[in-house]
Protein backbone atom coordinates (compact mmCIF):
# COMPACT_ATOMS: atom_id res chain seq x y z
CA UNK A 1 0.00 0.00 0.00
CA UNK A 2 1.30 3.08 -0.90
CA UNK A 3 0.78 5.79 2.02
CA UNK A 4 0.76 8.44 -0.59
CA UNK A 5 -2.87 7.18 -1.54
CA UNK A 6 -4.10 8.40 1.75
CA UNK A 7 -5.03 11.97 2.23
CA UNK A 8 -5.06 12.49 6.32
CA UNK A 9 -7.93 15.03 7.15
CA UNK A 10 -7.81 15.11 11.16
CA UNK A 11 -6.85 13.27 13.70
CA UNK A 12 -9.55 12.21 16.14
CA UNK A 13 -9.20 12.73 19.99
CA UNK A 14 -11.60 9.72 19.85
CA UNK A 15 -8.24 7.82 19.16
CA UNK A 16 -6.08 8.39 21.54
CA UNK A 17 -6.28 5.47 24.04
CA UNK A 18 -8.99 3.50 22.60
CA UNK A 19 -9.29 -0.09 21.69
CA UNK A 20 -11.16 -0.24 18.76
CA UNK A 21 -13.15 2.47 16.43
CA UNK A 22 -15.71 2.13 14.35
CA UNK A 23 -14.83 3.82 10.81
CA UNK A 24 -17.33 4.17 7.92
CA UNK A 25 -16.69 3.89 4.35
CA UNK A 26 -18.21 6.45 2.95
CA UNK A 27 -18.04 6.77 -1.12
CA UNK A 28 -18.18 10.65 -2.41
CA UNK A 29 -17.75 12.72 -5.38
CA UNK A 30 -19.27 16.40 -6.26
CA UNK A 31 -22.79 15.22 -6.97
CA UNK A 32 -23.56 12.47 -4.72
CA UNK A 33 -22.76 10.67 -1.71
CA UNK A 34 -22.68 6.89 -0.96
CA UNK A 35 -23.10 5.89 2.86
CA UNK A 36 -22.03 3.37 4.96
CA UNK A 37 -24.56 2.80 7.49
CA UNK A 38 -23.01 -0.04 8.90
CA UNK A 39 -19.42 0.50 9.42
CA UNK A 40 -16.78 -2.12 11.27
CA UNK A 41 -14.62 -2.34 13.81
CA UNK A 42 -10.97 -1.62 13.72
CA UNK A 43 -8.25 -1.78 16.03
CA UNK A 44 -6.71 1.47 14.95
CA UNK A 45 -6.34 4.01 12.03
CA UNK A 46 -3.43 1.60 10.08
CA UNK A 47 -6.27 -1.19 10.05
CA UNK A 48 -8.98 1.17 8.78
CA UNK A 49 -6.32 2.31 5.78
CA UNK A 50 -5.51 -1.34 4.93
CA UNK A 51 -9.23 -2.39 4.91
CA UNK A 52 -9.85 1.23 2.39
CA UNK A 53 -6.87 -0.04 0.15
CA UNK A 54 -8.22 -3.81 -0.05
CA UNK A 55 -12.17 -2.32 -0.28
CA UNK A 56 -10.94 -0.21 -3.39
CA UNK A 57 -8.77 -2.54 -4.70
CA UNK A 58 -11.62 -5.31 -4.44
CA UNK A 59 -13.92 -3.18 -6.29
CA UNK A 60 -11.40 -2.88 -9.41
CA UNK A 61 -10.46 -6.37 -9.27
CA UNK A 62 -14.27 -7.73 -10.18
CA UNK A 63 -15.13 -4.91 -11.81
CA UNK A 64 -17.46 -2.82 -9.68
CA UNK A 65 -15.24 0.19 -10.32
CA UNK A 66 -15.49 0.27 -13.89
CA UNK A 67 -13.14 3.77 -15.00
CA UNK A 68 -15.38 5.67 -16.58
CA UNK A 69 -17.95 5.34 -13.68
CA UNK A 70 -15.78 6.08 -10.50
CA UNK A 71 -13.57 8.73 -11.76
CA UNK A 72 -13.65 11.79 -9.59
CA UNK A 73 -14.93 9.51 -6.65
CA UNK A 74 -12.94 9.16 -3.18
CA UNK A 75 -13.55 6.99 -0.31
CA UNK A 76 -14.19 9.27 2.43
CA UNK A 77 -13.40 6.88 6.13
CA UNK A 78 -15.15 8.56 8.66
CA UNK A 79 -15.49 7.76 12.68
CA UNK A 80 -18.38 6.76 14.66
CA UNK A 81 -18.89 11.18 15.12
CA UNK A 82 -18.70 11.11 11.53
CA UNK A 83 -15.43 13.16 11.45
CA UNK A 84 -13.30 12.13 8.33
CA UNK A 85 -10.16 10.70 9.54
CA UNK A 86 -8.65 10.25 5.99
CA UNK A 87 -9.78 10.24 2.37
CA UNK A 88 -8.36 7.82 -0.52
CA UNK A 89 -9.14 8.72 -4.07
CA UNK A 90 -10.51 6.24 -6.15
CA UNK A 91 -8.28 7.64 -9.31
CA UNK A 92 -5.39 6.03 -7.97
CA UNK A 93 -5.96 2.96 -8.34
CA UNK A 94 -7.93 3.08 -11.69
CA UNK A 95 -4.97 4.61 -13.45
């Protein structure tokens, strides 16, 4: 995984000392928002960028990110406050 991918937004106080956090994938471009209502459990913000990377990478791999349709979209990963803790762009890894 290439940490350049990753585009940090804040850091959470929410992280400091926890255990686990629940991060949502949330998929967004300029006219429309995807949201994950459900979310999961991660031990920490490394394990929340390696599930992104493997989500995204998933999605390319069988074809659910098709170029032409996800250009311009990122994955916004979000805590359980709904405060973006980091954004990958889809871009990357349709290039």
């Amino acid at each position: 995984m290439c940490t350049s991918d990753f585009q940090e937004t804040q850091r959470s106080p929410a992280l400091k000392g926890s255990r686990s956090l629940r991060c949502y994938f949330n998929l967004v471009n300029s006219h429309e928002t995807i949201i994950d209502h459900d979310g999961i459990e991660v031990s920490d913000l490394d394990q929340a960028r390696s599930v992104a990377h493997e989500a995204v990478t998933e999605m390319v791999k069988t074809g659910e990110a098709a170029v032409g349709d996800w250009r311009g979209w990122r994955m916004v990963v979000a805590g359980g406050s709904g405060v973006a803790l980091f954004t990958l762009d889809l871009g990357h890894f349709l290039a």
